[in-house]
C-alpha atoms as a PDB file:
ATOM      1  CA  UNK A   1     -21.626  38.810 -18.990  1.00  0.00           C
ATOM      2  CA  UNK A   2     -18.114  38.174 -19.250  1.00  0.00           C
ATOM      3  CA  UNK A   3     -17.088  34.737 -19.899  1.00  0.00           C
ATOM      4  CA  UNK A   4     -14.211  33.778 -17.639  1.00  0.00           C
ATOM      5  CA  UNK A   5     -12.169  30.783 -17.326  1.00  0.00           C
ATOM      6  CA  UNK A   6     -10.531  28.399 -14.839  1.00  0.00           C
ATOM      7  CA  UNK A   7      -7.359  26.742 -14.838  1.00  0.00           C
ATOM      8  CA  UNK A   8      -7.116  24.411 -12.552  1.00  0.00           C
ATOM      9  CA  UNK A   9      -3.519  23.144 -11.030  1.00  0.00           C
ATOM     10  CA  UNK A  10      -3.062  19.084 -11.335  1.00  0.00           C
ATOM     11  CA  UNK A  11      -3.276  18.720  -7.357  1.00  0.00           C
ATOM     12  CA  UNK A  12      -1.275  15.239  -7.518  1.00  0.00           C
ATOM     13  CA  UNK A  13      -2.795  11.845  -5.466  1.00  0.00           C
ATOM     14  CA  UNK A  14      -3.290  13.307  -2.653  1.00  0.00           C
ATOM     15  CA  UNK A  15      -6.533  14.275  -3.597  1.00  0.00           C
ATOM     16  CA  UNK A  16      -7.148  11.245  -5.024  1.00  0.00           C
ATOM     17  CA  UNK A  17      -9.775  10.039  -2.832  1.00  0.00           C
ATOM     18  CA  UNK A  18     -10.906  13.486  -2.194  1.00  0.00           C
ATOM     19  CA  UNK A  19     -11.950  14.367  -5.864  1.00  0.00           C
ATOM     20  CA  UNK A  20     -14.296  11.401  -6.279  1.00  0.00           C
ATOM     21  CA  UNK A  21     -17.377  12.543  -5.078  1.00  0.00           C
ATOM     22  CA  UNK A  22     -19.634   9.438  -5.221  1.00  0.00           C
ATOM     23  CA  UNK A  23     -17.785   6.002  -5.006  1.00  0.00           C
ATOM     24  CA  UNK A  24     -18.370   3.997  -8.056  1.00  0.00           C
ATOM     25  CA  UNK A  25     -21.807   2.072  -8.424  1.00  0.00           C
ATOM     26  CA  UNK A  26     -21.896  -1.848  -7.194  1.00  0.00           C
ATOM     27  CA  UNK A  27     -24.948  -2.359  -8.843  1.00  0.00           C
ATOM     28  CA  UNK A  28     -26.846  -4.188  -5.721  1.00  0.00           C
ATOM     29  CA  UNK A  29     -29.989  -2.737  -7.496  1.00  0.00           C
ATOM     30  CA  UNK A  30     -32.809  -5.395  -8.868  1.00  0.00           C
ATOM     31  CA  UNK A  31     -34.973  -4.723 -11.565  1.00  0.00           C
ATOM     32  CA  UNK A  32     -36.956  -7.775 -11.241  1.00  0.00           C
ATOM     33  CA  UNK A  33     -38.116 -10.012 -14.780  1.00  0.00           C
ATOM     34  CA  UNK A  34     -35.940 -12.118 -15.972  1.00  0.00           C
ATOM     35  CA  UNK A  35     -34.317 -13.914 -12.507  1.00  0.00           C
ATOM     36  CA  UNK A  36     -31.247 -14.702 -13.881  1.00  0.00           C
ATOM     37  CA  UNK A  37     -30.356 -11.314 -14.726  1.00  0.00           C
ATOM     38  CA  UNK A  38     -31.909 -10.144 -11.708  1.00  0.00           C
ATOM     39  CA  UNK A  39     -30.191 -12.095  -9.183  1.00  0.00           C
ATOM     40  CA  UNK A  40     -26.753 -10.674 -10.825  1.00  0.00           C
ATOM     41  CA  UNK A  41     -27.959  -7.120 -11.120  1.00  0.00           C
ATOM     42  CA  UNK A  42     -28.682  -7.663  -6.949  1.00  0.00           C
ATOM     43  CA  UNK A  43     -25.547  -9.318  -6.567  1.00  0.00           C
ATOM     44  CA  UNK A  44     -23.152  -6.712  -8.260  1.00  0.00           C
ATOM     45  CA  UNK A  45     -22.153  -9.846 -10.882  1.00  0.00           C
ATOM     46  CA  UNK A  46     -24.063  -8.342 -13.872  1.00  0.00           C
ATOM     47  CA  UNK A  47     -21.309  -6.888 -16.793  1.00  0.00           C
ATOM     48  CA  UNK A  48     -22.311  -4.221 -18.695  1.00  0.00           C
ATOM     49  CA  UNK A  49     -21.526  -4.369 -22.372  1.00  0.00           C
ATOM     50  CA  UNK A  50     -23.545  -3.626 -25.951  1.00  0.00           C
ATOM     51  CA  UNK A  51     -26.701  -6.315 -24.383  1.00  0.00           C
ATOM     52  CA  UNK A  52     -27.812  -3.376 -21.480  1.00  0.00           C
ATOM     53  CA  UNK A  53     -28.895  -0.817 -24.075  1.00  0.00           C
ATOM     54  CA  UNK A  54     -32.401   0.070 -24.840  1.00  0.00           C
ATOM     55  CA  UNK A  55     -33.771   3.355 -26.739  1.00  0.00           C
ATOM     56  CA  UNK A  56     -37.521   2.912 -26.460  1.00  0.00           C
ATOM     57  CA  UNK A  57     -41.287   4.224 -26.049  1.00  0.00           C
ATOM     58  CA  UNK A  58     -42.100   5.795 -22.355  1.00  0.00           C
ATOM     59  CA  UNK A  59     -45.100   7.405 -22.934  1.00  0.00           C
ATOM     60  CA  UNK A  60     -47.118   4.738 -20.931  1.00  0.00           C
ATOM     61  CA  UNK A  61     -44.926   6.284 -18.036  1.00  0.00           C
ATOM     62  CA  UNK A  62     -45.757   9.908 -18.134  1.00  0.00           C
ATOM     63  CA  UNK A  63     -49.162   9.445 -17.778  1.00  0.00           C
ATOM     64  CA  UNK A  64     -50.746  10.506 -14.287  1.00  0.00           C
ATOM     65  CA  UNK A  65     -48.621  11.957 -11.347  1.00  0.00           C
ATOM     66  CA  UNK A  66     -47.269   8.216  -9.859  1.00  0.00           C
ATOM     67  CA  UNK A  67     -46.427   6.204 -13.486  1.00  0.00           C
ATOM     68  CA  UNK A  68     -42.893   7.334 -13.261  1.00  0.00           C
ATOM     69  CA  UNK A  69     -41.739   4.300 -11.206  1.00  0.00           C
ATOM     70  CA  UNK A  70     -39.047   1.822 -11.215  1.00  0.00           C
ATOM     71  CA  UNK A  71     -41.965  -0.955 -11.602  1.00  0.00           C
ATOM     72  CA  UNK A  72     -43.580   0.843 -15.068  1.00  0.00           C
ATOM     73  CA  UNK A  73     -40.348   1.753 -16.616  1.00  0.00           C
ATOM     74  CA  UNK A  74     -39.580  -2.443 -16.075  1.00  0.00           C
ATOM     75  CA  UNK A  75     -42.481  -3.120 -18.003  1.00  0.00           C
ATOM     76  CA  UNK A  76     -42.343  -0.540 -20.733  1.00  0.00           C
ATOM     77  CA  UNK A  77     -38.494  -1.821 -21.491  1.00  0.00           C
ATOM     78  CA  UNK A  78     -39.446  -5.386 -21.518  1.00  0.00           C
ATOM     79  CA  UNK A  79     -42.588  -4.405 -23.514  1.00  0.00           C
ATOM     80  CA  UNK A  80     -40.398  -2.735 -25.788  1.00  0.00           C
ATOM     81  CA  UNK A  81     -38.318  -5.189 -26.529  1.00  0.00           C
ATOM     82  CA  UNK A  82     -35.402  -4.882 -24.113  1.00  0.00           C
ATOM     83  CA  UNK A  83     -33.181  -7.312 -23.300  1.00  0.00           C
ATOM     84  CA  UNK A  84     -33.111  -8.723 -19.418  1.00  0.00           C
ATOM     85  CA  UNK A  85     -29.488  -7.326 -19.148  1.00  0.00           C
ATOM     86  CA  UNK A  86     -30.973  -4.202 -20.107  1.00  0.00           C
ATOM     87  CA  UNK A  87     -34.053  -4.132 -16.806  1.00  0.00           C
ATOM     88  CA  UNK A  88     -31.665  -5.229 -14.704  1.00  0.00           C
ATOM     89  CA  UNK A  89     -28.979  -2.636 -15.784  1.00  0.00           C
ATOM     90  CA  UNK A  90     -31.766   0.125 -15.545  1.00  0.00           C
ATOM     91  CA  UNK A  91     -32.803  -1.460 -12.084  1.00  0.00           C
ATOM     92  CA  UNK A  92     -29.314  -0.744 -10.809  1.00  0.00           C
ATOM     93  CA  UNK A  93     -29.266   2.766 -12.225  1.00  0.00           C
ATOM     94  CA  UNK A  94     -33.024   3.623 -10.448  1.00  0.00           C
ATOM     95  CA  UNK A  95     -32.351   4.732  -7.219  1.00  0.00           C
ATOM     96  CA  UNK A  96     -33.607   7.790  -4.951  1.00  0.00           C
ATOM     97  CA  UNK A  97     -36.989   7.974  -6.752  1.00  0.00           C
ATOM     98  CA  UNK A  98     -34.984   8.604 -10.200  1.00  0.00           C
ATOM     99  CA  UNK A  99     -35.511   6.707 -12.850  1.00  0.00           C
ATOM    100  CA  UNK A 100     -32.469   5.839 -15.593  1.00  0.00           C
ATOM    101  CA  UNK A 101     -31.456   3.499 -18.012  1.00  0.00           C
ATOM    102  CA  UNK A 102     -28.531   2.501 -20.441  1.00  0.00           C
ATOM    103  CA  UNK A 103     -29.141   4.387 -24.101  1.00  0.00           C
ATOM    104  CA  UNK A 104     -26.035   3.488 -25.696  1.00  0.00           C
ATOM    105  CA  UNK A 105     -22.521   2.033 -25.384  1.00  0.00           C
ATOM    106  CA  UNK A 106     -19.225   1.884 -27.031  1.00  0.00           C
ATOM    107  CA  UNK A 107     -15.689   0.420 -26.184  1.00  0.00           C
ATOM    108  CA  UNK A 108     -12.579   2.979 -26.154  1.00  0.00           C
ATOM    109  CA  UNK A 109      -9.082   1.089 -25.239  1.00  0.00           C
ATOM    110  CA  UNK A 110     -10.488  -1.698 -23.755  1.00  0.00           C
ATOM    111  CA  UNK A 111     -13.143   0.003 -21.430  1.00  0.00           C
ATOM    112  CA  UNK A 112     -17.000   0.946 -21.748  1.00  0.00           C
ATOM    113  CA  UNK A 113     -18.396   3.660 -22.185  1.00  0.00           C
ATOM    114  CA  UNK A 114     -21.954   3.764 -21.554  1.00  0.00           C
ATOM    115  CA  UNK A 115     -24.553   6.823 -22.185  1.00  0.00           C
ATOM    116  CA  UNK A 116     -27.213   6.838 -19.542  1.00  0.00           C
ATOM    117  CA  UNK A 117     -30.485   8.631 -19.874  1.00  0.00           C
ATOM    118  CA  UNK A 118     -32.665  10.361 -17.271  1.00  0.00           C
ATOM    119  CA  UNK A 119     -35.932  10.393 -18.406  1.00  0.00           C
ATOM    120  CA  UNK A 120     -37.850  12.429 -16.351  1.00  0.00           C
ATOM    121  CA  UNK A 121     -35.008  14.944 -14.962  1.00  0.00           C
ATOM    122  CA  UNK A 122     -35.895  18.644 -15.977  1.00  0.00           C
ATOM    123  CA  UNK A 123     -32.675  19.675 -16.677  1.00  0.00           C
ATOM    124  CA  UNK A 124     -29.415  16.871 -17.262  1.00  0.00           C
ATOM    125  CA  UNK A 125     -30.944  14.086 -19.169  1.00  0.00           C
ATOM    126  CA  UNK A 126     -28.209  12.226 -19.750  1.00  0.00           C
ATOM    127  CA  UNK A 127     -24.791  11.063 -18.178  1.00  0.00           C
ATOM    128  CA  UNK A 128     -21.861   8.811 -18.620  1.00  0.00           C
ATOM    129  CA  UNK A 129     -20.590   5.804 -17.004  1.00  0.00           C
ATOM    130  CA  UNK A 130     -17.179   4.391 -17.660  1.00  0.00           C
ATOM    131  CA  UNK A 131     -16.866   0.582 -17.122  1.00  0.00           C
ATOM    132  CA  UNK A 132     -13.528  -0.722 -16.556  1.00  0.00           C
ATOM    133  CA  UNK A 133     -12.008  -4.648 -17.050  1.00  0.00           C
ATOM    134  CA  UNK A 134     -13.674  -5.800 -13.647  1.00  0.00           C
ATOM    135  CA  UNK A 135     -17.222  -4.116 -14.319  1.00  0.00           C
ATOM    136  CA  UNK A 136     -16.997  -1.340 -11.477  1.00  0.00           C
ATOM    137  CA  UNK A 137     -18.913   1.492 -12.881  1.00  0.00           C
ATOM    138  CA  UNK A 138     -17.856   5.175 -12.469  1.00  0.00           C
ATOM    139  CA  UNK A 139     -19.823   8.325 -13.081  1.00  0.00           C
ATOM    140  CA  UNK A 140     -18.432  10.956 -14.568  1.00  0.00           C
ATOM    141  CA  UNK A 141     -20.946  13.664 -13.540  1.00  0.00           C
ATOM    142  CA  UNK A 142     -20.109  12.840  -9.695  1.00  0.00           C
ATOM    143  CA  UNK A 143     -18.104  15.497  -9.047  1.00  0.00           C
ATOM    144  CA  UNK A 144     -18.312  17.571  -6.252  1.00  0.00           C
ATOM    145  CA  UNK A 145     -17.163  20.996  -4.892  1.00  0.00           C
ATOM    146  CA  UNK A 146     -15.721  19.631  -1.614  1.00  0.00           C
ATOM    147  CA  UNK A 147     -13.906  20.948   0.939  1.00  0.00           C
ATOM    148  CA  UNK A 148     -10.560  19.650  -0.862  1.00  0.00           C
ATOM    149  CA  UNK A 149     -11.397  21.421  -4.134  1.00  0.00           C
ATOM    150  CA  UNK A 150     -12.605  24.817  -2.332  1.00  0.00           C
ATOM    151  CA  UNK A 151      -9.088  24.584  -0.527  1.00  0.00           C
ATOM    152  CA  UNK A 152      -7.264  24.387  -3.784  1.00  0.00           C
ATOM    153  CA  UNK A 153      -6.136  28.679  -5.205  1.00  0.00           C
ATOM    154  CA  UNK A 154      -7.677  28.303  -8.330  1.00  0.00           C
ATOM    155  CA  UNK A 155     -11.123  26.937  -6.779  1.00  0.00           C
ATOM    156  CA  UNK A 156     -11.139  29.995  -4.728  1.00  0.00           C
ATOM    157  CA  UNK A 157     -10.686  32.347  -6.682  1.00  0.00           C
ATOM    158  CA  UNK A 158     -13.706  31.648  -9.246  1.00  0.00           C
ATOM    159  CA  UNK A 159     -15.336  31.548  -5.873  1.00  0.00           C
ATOM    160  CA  UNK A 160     -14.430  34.548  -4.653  1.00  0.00           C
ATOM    161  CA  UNK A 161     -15.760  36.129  -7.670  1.00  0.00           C
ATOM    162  CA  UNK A 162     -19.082  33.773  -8.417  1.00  0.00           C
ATOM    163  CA  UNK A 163     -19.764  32.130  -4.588  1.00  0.00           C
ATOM    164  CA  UNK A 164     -22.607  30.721  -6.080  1.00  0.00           C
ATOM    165  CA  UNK A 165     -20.891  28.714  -8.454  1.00  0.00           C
ATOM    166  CA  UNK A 166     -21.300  24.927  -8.518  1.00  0.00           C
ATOM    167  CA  UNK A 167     -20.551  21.857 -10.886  1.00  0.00           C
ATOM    168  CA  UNK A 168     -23.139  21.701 -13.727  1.00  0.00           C
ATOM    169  CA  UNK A 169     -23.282  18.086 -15.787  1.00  0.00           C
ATOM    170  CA  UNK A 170     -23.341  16.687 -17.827  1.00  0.00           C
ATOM    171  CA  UNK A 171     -19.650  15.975 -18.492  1.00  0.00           C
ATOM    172  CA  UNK A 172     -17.736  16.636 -21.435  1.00  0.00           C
ATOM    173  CA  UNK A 173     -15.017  13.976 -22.924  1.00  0.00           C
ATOM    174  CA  UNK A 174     -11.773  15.728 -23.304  1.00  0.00           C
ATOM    175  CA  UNK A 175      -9.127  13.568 -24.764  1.00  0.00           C
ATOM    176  CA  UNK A 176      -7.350  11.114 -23.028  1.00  0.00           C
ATOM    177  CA  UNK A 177      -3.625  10.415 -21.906  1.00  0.00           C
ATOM    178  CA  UNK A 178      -1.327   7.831 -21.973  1.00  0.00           C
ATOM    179  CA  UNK A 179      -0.485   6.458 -18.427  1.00  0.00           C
ATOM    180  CA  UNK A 180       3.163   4.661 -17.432  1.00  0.00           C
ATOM    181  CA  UNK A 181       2.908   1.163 -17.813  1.00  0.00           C
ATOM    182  CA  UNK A 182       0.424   1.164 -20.291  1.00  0.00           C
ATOM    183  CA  UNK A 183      -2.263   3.021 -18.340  1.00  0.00           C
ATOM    184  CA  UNK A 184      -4.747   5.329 -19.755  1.00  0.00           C
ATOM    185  CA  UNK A 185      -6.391   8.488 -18.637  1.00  0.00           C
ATOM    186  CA  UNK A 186     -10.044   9.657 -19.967  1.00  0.00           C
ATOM    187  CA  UNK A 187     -10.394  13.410 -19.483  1.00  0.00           C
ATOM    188  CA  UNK A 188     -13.873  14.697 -18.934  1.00  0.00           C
ATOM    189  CA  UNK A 189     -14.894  18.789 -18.272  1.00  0.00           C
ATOM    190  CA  UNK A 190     -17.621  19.781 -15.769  1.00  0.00           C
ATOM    191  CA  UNK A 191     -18.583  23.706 -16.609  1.00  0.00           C
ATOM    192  CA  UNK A 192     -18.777  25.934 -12.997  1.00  0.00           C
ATOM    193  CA  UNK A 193     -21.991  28.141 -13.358  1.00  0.00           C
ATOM    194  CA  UNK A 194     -24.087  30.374 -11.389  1.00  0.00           C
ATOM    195  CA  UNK A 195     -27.297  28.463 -12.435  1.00  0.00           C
ATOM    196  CA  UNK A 196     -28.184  25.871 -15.255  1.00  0.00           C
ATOM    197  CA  UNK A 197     -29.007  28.740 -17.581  1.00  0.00           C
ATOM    198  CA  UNK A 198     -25.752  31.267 -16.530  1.00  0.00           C
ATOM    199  CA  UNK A 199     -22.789  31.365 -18.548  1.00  0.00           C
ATOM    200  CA  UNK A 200     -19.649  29.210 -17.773  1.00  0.00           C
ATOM    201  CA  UNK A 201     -17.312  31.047 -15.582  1.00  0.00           C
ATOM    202  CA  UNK A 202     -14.753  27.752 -15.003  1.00  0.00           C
ATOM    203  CA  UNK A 203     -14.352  23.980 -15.106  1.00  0.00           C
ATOM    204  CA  UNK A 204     -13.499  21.182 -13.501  1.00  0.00           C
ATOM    205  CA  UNK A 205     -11.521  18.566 -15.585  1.00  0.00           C
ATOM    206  CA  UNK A 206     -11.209  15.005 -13.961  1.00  0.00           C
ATOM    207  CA  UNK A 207      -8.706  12.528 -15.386  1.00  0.00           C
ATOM    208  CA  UNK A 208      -9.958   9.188 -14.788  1.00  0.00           C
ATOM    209  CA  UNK A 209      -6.906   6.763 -14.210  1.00  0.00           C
ATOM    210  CA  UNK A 210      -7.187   3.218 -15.446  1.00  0.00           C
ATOM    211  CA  UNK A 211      -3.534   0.838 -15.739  1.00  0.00           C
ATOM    212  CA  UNK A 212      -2.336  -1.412 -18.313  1.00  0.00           C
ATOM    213  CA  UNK A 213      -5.207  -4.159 -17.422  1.00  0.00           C
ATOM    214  CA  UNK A 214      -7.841  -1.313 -17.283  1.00  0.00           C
ATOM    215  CA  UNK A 215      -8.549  -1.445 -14.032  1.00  0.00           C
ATOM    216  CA  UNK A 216      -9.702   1.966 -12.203  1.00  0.00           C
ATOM    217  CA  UNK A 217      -6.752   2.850  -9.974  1.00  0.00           C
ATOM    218  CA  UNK A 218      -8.422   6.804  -9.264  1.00  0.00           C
ATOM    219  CA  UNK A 219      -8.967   9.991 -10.294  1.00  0.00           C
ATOM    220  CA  UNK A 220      -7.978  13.794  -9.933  1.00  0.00           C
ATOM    221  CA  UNK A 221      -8.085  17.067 -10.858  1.00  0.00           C
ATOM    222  CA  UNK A 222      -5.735  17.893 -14.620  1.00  0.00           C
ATOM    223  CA  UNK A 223      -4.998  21.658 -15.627  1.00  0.00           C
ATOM    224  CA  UNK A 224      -7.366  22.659 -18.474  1.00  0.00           C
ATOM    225  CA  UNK A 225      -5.879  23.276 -21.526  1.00  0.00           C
ATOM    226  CA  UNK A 226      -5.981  27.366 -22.592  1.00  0.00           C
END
C-alpha cells in the first residue's frame, strides 16, 4: 500500500482549546500507603520529579482474571521497592479500570518529561506526560480527531481518501522551538492509520507551548516538516 503523507497547516490559537483533547491531569487520584503521599496525590499537591519512577516485577498481577487492580499493582510497587511518591503517582495515573505507572523521567529546559507504562494494554504500552513549573501534567497521546481538526483542508482530505483513519499513539518527540519571550515549544507526531497494524497514511504534530517560566500556556496543530 502506498504510503502517503499529511501536511498539516499551523491553524493559529484559535484552535487552541480545540486541539487539546483531554484537559491536563489534576491528579485527585489516591493510591493509598504511605498517607502523606496519599493525601497529596488526592489533593492534586503531589510534584512529579525523578522520586515517582518505578520499573518492577508484576507477575503477582497477571495471575487470575481480577489481579489486575489498582489495589495489587499498590502492593506489588511497594513490595518492590517503590517509593510512596511513586504509588501515589501510579494511583493518579489508574483510572477507568486501567492500570499505569511512572517508568522513567528526565528534565528537558526546565520541564519533565515522564514515560508512563500501561501494563496490561494490548496494544500502546507506553505514553508520555510533560510536567511543567507548576506540576500540571499533560498527555501527549490525547489527541483527538475533533470536529475542529476534521474542519481543517488537510484533515479532510486524508479523510476523504482513508475515512477510517484515526490518531494512533503513542507519540513521537519531534524537536522543539524556541518561543518569544523565552518560551519553548515540544513537538510531538501522532501517525493517522486505518488500524494499529495499517500503514501510516498522515500525522498529527502538536506543539506544546510552555513561556519563559515554563508554564503550559496551550497547544496546536504545527505543519510537518517534508
Amino acid at each position: 500500500m502506498r504510503r502517503s503523507r499529511l501536511l498539516l497547516p499551523a491553524l493559529g490559537l484559535a484552535l487552541l482549546a480545540a486541539c487539546q483533547g483531554r484537559p491536563p491531569e489534576p491528579g485527585a487520584a489516591s493510591a493509598g500507603g504511605d498517607a502523606p503521599a496519599a493525601a497529596k496525590a488526592a489533593d492534586g499537591s503531589l510534584r512529579w520529579s525523578e522520586a515517582v519512577v518505578w520499573d518492577g516485577d508484576l507477575n503477582a498481577c497477571r495471575q487470575g482474571d481480577t489481579a489486575a487492580t489498582r489495589d495489587c499493582l499498590a502492593k506489588a510497587m511497594r513490595d518492590g521497592g517503590a517509593s510512596a511518591d511513586a504509588v501515589a503517582a501510579a494511583g493518579q495515573l489508574s483510572s477507568a479500570g486501567e492500570l499505569a505507572y511512572v517508568t522513567a523521567w528526565h528534565e528537558h529546559d526546565g520541564l519533565g518529561v515522564a514515560t508512563v507504562a500501561y501494563p496490561f494494554r494490548a496494544n500502546t504500552n507506553e505514553g508520555t506526560r510533560l510536567v511543567d513549573a507548576s506540576g500540571k501534567r499533560i498527555d501527549v497521546d490525547a489527541v483527538q480527531l475533533d470536529d475542529a481538526l476534521r474542519a481543517d483542508p488537510g484533515v479532510q482530505a486524508v479523510l476523504q481518501a482513508n475515512p477510517q483513519a484515526t490518531p494512533f499513539p503513542p507519540a513521537q518527540a519531534a524537536g522543539t522551538a524556541p518561543l518569544d519571550g523565552g518560551g519553548i515549544r515540544l513537538l510531538y507526531r501522532t501517525p493517522l492509520r486505518d488500524c494499529h497494524a495499517c500503514p501510516d497514511v498522515g500525522h498529527l504534530q502538536i506543539g506544546y507551548d510552555f513561556d519563559g517560566q515554563r508554564n503550559f500556556i496551550g497547544q496546536q496543530l504545527i505543519p510537518a516538516a517534508p
